[in-house]
PDB file of N, CA and C in Angstrom:
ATOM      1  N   UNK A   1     -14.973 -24.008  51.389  1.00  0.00           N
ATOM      2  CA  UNK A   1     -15.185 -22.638  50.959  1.00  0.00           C
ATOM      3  C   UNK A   1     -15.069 -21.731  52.168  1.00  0.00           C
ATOM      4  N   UNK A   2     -13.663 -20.573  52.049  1.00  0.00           N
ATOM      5  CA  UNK A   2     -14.286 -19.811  53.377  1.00  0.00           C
ATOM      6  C   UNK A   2     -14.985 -18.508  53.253  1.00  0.00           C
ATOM      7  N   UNK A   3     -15.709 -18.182  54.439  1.00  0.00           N
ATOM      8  CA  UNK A   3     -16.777 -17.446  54.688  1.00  0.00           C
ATOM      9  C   UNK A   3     -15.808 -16.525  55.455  1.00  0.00           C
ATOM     10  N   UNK A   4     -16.922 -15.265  55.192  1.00  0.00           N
ATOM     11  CA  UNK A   4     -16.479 -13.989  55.517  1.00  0.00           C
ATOM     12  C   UNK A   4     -15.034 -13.110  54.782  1.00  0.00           C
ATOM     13  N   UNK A   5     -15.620 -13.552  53.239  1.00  0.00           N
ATOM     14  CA  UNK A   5     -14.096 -13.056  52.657  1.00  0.00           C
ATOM     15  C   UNK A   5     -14.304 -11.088  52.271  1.00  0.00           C
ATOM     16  N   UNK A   6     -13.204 -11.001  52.892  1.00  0.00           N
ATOM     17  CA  UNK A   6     -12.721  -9.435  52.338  1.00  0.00           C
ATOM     18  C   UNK A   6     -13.028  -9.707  50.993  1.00  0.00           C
ATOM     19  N   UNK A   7     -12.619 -10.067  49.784  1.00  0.00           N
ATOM     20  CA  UNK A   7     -12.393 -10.204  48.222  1.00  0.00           C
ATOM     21  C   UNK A   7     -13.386  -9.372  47.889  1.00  0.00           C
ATOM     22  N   UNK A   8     -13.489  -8.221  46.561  1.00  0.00           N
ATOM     23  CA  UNK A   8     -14.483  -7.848  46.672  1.00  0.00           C
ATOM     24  C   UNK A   8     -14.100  -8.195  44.563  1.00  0.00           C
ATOM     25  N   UNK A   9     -15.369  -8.206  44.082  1.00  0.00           N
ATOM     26  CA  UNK A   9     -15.212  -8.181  42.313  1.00  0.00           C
ATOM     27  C   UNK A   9     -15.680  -6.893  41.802  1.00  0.00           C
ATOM     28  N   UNK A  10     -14.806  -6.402  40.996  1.00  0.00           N
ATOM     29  CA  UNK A  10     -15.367  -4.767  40.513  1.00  0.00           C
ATOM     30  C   UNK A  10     -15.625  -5.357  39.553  1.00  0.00           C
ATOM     31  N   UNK A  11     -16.570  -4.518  38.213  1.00  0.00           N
ATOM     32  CA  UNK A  11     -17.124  -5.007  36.345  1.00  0.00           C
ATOM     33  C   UNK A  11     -17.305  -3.227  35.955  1.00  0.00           C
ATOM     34  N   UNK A  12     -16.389  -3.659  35.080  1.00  0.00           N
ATOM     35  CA  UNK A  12     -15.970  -2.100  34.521  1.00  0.00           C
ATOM     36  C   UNK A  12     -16.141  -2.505  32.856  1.00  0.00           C
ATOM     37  N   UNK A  13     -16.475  -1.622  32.173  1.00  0.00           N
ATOM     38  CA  UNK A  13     -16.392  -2.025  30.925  1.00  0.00           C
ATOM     39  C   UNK A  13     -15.566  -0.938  29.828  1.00  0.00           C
ATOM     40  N   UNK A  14     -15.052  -1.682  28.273  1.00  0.00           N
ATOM     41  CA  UNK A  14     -14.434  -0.142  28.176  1.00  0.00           C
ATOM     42  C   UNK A  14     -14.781  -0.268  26.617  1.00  0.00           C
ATOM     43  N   UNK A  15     -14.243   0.403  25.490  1.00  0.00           N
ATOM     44  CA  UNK A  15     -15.108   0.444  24.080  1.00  0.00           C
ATOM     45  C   UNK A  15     -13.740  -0.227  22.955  1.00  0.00           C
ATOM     46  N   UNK A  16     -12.566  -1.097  23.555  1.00  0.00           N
ATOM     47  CA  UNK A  16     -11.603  -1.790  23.107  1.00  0.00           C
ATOM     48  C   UNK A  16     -10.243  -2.526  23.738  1.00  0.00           C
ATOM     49  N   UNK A  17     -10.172  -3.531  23.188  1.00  0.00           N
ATOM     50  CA  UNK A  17      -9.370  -4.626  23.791  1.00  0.00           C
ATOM     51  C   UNK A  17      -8.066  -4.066  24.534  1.00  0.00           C
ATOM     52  N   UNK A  18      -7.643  -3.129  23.649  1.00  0.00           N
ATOM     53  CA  UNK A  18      -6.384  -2.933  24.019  1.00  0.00           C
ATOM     54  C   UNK A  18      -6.535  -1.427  25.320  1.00  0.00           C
ATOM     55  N   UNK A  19      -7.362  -0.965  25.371  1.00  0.00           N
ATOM     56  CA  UNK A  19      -7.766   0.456  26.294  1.00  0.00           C
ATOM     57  C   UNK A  19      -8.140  -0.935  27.480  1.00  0.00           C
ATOM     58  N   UNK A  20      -9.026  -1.797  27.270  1.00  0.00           N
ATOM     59  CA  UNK A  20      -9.291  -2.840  28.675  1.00  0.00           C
ATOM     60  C   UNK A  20      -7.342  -3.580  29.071  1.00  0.00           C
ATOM     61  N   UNK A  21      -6.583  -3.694  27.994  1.00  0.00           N
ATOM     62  CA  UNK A  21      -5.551  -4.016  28.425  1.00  0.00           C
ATOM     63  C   UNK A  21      -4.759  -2.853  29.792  1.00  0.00           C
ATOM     64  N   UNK A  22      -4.693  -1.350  29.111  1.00  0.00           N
ATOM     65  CA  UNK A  22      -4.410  -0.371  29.441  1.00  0.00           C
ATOM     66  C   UNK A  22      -4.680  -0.260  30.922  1.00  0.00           C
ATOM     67  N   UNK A  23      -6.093  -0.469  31.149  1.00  0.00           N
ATOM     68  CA  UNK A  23      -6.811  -0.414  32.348  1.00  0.00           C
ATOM     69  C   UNK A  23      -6.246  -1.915  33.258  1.00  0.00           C
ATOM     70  N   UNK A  24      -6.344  -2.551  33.087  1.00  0.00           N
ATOM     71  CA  UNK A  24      -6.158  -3.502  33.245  1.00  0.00           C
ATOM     72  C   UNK A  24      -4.375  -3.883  34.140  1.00  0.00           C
ATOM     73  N   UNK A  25      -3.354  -3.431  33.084  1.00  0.00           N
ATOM     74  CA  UNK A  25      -2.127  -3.067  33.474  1.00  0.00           C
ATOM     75  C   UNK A  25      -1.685  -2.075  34.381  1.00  0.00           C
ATOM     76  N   UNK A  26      -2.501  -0.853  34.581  1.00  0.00           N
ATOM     77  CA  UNK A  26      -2.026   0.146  35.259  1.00  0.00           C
ATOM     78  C   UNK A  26      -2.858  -0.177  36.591  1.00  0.00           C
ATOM     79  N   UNK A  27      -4.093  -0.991  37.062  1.00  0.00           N
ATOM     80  CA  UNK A  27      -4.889  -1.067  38.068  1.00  0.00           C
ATOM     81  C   UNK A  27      -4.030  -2.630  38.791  1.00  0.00           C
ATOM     82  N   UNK A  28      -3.296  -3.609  38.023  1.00  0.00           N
ATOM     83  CA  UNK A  28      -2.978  -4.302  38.692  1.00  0.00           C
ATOM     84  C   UNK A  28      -1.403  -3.801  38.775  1.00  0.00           C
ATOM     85  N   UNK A  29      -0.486  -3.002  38.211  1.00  0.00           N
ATOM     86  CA  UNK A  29       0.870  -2.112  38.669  1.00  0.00           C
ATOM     87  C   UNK A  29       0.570  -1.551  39.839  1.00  0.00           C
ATOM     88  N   UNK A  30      -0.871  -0.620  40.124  1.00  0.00           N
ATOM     89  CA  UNK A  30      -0.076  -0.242  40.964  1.00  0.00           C
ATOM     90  C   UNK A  30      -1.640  -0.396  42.689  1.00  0.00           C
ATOM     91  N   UNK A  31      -1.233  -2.305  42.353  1.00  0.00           N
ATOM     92  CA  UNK A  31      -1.699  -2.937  43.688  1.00  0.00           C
ATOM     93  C   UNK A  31      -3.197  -2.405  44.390  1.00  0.00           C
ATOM     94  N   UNK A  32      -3.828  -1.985  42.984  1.00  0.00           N
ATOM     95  CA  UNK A  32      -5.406  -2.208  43.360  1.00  0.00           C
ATOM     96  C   UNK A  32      -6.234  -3.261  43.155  1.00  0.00           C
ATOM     97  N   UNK A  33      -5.707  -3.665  41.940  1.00  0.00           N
ATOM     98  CA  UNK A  33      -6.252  -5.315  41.503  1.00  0.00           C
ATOM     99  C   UNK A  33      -5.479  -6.365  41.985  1.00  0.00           C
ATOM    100  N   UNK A  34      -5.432  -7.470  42.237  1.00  0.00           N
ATOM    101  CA  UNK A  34      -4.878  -8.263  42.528  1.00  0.00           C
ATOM    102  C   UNK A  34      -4.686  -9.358  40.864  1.00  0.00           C
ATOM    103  N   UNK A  35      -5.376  -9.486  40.394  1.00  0.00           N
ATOM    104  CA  UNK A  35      -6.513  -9.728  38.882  1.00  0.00           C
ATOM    105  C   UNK A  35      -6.969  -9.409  38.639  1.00  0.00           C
ATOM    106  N   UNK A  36      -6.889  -9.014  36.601  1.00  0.00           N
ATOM    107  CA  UNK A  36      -8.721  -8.914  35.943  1.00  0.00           C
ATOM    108  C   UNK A  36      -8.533  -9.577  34.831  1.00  0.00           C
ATOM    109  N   UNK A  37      -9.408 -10.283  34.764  1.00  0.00           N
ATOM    110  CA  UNK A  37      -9.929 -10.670  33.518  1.00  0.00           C
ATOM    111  C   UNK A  37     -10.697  -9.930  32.311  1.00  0.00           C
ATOM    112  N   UNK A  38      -9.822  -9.951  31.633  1.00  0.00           N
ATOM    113  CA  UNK A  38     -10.719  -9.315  30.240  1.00  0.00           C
ATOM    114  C   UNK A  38     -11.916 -10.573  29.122  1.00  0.00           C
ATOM    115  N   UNK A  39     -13.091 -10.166  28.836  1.00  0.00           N
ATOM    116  CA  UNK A  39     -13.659 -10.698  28.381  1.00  0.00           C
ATOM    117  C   UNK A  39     -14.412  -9.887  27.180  1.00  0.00           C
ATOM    118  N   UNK A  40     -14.340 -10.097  26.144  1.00  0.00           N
ATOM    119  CA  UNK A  40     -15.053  -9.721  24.898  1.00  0.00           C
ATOM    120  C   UNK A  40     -14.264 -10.181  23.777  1.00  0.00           C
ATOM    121  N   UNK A  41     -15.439  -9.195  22.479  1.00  0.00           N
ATOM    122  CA  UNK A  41     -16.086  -8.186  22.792  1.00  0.00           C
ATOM    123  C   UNK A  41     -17.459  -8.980  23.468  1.00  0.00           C
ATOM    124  N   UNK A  42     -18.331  -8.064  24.120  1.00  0.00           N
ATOM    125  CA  UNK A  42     -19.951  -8.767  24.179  1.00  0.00           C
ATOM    126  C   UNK A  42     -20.360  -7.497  23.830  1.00  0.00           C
ATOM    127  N   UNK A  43     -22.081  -7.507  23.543  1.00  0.00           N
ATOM    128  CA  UNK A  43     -22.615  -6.143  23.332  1.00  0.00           C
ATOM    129  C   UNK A  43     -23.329  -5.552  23.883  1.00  0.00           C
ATOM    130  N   UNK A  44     -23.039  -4.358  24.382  1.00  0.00           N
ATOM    131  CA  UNK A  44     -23.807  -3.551  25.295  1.00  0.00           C
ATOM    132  C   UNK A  44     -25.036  -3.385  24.550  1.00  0.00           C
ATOM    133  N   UNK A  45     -26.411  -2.725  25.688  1.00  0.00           N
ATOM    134  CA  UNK A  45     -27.298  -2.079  25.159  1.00  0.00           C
ATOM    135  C   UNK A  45     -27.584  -1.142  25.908  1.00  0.00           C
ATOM    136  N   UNK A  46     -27.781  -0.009  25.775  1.00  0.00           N
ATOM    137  CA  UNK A  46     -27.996   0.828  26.889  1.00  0.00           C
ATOM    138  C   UNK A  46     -28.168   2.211  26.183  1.00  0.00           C
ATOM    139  N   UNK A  47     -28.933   3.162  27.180  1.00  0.00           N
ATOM    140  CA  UNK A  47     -29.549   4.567  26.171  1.00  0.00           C
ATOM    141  C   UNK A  47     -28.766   5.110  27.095  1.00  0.00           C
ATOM    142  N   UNK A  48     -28.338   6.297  26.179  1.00  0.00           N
ATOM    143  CA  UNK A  48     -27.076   7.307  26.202  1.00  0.00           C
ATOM    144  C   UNK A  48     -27.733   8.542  25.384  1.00  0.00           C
ATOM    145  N   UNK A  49     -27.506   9.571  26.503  1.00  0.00           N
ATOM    146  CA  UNK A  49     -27.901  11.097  25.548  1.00  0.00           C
ATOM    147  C   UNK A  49     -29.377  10.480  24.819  1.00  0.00           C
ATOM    148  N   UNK A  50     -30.418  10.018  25.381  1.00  0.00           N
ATOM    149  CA  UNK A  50     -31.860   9.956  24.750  1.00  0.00           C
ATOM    150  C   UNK A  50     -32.172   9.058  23.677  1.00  0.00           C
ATOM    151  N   UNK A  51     -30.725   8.253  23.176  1.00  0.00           N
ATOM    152  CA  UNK A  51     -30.986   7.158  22.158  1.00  0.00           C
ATOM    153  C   UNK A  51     -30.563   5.482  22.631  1.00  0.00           C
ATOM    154  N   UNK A  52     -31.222   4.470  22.352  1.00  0.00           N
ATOM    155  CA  UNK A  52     -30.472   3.713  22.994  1.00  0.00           C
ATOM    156  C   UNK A  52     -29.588   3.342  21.422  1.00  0.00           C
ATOM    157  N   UNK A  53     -28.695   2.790  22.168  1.00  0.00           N
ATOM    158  CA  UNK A  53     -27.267   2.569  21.537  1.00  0.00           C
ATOM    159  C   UNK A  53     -26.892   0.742  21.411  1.00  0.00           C
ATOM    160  N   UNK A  54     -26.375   0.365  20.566  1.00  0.00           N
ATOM    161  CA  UNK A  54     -25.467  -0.909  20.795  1.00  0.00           C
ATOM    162  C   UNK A  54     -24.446  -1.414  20.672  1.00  0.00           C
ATOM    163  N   UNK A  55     -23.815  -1.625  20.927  1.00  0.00           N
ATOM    164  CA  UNK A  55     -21.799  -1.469  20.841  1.00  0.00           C
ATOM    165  C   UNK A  55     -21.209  -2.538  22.079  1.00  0.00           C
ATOM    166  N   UNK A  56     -20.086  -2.206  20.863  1.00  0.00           N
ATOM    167  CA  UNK A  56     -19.189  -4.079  21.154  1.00  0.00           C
ATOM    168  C   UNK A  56     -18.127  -2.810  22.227  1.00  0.00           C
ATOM    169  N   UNK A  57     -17.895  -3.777  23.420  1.00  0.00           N
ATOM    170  CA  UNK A  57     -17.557  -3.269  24.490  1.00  0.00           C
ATOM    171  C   UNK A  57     -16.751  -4.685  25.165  1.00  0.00           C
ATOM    172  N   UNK A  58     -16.028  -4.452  26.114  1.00  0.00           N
ATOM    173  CA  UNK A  58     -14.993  -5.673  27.136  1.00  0.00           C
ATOM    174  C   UNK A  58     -14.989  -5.502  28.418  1.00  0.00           C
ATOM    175  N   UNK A  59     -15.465  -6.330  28.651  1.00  0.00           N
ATOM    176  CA  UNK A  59     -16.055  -6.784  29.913  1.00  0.00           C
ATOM    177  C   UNK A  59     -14.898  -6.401  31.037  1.00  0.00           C
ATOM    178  N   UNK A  60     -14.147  -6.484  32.011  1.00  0.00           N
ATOM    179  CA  UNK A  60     -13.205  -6.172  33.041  1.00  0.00           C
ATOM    180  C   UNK A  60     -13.423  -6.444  34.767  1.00  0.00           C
ATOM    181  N   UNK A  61     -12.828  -7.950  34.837  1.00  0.00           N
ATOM    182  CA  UNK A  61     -13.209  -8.509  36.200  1.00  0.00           C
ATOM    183  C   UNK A  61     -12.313  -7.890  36.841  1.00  0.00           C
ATOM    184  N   UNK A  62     -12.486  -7.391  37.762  1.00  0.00           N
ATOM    185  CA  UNK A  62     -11.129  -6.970  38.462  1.00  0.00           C
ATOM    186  C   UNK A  62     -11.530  -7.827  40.421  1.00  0.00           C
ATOM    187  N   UNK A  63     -10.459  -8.194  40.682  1.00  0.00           N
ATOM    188  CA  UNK A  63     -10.256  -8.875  42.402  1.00  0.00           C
ATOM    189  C   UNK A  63      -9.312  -8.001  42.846  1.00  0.00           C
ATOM    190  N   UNK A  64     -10.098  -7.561  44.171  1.00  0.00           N
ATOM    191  CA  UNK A  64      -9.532  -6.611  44.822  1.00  0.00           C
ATOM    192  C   UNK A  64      -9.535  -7.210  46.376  1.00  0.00           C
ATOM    193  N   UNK A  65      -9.069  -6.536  47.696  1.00  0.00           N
ATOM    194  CA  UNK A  65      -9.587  -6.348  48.589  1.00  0.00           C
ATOM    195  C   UNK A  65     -10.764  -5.070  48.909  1.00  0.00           C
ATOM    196  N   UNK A  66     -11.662  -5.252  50.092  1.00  0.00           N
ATOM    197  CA  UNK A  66     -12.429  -4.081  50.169  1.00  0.00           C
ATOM    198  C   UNK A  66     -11.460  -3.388  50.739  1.00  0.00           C
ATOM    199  N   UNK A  67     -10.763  -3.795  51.065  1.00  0.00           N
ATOM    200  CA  UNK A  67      -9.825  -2.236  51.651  1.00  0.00           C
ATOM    201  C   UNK A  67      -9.168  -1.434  50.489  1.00  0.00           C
ATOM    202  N   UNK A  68      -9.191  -1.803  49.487  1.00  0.00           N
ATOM    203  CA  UNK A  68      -8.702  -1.070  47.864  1.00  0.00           C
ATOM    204  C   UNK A  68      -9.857  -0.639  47.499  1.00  0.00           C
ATOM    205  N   UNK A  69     -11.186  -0.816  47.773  1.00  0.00           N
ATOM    206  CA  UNK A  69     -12.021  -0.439  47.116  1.00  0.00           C
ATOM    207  C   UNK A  69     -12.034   0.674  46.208  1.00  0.00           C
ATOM    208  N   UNK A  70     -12.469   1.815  47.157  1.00  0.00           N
ATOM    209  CA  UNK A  70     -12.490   3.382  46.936  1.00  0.00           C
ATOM    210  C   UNK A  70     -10.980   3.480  46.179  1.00  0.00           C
ATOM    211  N   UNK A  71      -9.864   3.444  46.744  1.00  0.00           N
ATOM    212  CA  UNK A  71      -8.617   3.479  45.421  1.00  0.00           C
ATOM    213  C   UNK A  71      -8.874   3.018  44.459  1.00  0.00           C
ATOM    214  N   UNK A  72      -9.305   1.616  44.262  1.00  0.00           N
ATOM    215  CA  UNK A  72      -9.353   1.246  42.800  1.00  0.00           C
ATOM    216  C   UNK A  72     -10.624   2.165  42.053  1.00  0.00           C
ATOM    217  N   UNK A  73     -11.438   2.260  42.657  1.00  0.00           N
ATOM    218  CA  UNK A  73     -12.625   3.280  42.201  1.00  0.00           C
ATOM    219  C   UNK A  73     -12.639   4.433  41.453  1.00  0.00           C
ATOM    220  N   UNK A  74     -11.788   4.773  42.420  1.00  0.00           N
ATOM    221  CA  UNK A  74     -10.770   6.742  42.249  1.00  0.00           C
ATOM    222  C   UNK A  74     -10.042   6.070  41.143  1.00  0.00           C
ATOM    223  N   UNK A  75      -9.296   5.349  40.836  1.00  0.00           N
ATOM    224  CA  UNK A  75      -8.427   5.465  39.802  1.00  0.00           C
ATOM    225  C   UNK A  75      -8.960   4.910  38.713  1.00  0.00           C
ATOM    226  N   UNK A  76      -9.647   4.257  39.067  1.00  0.00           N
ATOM    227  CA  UNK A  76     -10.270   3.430  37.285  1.00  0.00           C
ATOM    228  C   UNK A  76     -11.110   4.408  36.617  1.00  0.00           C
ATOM    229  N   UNK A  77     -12.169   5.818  37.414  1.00  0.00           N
ATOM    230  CA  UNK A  77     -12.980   6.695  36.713  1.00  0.00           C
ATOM    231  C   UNK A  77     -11.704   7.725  36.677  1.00  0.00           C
ATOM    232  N   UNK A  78     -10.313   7.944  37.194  1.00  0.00           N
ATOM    233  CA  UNK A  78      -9.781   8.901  36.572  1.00  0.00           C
ATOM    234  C   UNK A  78      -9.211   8.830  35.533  1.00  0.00           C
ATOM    235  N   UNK A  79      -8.725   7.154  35.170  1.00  0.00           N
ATOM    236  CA  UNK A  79      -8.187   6.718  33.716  1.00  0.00           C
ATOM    237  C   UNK A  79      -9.005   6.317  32.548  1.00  0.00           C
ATOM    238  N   UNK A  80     -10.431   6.233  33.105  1.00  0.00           N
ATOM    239  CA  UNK A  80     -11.182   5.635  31.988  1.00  0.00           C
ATOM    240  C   UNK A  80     -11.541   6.378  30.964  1.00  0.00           C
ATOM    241  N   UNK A  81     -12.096   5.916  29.906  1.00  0.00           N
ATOM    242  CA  UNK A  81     -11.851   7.169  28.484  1.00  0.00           C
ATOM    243  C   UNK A  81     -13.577   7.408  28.642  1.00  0.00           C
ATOM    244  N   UNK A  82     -14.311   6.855  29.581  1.00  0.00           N
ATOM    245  CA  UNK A  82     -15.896   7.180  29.196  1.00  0.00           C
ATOM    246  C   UNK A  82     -15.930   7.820  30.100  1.00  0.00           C
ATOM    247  N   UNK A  83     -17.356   8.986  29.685  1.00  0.00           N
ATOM    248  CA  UNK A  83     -17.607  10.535  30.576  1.00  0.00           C
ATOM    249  C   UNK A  83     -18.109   9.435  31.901  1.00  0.00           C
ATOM    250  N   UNK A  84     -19.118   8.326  31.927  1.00  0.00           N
ATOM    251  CA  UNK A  84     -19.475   7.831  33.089  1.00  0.00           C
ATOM    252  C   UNK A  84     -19.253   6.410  32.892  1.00  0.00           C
ATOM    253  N   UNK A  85     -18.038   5.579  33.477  1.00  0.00           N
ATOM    254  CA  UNK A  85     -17.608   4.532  33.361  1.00  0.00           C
ATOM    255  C   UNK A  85     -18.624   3.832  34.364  1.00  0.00           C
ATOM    256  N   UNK A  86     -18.954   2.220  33.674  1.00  0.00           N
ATOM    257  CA  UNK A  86     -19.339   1.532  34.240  1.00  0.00           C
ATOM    258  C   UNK A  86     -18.943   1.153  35.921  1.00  0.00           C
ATOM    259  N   UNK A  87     -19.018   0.750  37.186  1.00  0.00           N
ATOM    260  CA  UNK A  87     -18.438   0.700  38.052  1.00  0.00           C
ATOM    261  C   UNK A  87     -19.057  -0.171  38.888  1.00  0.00           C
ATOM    262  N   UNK A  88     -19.296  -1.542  39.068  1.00  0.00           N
ATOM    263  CA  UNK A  88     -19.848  -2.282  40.089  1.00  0.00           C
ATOM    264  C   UNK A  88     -19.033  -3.534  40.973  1.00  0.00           C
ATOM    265  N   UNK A  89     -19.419  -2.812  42.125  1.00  0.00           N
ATOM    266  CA  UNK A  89     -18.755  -3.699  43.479  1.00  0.00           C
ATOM    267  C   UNK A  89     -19.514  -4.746  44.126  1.00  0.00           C
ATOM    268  N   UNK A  90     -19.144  -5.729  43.669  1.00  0.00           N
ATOM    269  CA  UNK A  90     -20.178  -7.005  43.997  1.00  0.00           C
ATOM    270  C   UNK A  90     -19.141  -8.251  45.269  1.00  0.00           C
ATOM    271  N   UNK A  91     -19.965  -8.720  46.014  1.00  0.00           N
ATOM    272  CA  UNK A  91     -19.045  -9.051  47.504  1.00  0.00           C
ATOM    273  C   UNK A  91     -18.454 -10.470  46.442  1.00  0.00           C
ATOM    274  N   UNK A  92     -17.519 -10.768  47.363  1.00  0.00           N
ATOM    275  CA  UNK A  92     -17.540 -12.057  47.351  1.00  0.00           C
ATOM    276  C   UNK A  92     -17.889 -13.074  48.465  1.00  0.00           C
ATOM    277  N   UNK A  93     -18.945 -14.306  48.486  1.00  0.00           N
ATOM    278  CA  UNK A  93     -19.512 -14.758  49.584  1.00  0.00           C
ATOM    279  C   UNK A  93     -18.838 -15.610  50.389  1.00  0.00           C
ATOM    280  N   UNK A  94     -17.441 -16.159  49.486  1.00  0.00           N
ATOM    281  CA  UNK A  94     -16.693 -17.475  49.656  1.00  0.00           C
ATOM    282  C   UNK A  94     -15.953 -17.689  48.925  1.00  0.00           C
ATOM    283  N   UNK A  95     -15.199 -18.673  48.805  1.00  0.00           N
ATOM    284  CA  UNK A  95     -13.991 -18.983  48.009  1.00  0.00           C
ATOM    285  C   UNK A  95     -13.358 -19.729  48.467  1.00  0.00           C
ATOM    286  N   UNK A  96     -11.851 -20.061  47.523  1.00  0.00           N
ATOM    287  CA  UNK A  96     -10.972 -21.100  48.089  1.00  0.00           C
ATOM    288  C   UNK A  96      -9.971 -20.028  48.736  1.00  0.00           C
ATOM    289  N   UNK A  97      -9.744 -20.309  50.259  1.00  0.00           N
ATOM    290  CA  UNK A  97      -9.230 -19.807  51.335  1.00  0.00           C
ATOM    291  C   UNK A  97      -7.611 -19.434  50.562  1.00  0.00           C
ATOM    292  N   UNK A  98      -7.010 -20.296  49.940  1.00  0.00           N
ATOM    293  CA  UNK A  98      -5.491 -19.511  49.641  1.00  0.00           C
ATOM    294  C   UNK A  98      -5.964 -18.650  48.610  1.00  0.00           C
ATOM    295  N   UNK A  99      -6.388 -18.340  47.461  1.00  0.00           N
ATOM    296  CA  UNK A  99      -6.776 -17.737  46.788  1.00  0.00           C
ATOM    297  C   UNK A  99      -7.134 -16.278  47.617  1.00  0.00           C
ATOM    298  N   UNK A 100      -8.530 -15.960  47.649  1.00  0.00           N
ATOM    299  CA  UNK A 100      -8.454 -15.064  48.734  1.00  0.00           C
ATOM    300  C   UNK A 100      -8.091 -14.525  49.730  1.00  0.00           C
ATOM    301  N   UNK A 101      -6.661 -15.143  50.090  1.00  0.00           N
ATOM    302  CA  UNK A 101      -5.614 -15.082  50.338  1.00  0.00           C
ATOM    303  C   UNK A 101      -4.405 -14.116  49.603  1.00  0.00           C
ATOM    304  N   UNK A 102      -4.125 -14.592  48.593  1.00  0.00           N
ATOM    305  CA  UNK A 102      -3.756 -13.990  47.598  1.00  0.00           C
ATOM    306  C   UNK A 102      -4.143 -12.378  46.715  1.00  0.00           C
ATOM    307  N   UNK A 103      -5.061 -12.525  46.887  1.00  0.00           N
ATOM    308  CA  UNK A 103      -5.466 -11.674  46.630  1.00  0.00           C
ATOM    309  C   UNK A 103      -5.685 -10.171  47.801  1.00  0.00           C
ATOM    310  N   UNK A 104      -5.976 -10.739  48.450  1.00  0.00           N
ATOM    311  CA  UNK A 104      -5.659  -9.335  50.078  1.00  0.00           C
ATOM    312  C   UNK A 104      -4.123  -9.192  50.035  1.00  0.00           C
ATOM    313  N   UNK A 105      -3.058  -9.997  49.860  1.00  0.00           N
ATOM    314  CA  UNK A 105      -1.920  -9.888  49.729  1.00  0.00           C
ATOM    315  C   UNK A 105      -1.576  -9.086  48.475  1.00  0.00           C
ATOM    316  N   UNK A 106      -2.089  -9.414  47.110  1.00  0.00           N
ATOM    317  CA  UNK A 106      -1.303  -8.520  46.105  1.00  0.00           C
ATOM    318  C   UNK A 106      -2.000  -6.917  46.474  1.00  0.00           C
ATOM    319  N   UNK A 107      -2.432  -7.001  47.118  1.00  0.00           N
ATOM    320  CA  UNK A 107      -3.550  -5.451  46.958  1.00  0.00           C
ATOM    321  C   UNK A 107      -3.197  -4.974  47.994  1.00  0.00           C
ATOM    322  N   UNK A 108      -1.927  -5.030  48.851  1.00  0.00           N
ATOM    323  CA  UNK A 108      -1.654  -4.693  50.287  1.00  0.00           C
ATOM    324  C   UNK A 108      -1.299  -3.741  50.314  1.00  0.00           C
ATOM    325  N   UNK A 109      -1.331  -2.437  50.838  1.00  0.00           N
ATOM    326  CA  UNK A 109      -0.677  -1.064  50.730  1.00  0.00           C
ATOM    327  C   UNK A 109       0.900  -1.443  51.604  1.00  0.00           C
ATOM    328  N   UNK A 110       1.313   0.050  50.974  1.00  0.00           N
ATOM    329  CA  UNK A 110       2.959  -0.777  51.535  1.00  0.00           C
ATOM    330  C   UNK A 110       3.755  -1.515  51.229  1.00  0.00           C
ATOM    331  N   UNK A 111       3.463  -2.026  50.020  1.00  0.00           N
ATOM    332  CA  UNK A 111       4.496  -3.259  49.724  1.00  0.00           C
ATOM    333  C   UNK A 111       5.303  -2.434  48.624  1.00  0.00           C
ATOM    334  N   UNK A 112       6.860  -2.939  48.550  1.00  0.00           N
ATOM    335  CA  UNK A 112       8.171  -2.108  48.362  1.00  0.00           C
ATOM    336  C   UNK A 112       7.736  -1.653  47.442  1.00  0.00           C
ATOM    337  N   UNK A 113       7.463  -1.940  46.078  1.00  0.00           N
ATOM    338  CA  UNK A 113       7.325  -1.428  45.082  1.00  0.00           C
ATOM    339  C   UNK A 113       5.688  -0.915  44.613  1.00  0.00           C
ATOM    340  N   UNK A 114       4.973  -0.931  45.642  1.00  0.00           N
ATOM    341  CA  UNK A 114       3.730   0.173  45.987  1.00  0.00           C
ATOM    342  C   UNK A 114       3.911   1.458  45.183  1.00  0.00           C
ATOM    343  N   UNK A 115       2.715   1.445  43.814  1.00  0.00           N
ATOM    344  CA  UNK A 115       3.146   2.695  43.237  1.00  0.00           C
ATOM    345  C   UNK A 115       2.010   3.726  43.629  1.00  0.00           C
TER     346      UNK A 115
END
């Protein structure tokens, strides 16, 4: 396992499969994600405007480098359809060394077709 990995995991969530596709396609086009995994539906719970609420929602792993961070950040709350999108940056501690590898590579600024 190596230590000291750049990799960082964002968890974004959105209110349908195909809007998490959306997100999903346009964050790994244009070389903020390296990957995400979509997972749902699962169900949120959470109070909104003074009521709590419960709703089927999709989960959104996204692998980044920390050097994409703040880009992928900036762009996932400017495309997302919720007034305050979910947004958490959690490290990664370790991993398998080509992998995290891979991943600092797809997320590299500069590369030809860098949109």
């Amino acid at each position: 396992m190596s230590g000291d990995a750049t990799t960082r995991v964002v968890l974004t969530t959105t209110d349908s499969a195909d809007e998490a596709e959306r997100l999903a396609s346009v964050l790994v086009d244009a070389r903020l994600a390296a990957c995400v995994q979509i997972a749902g539906p699962v169900r949120s719970v959470f109070r909104w405007e003074g009521a709590v609420s419960v709703e089927p929602e999709w989960q959104l792993w996204l692998k980044t480098d920390a050097a994409r961070v703040d880009d992928l950040q900036a762009r996932l709350v400017a495309e997302h359809t919720y007034d305050v999108p979910e947004v958490l940056v959690l490290p990664v501690v370790g991993g398998h060394g080509p992998y995290l590898a891979w991943v600092t590579n797809e997320t590299e600024r500069g590369i030809a077709d860098d949109r």
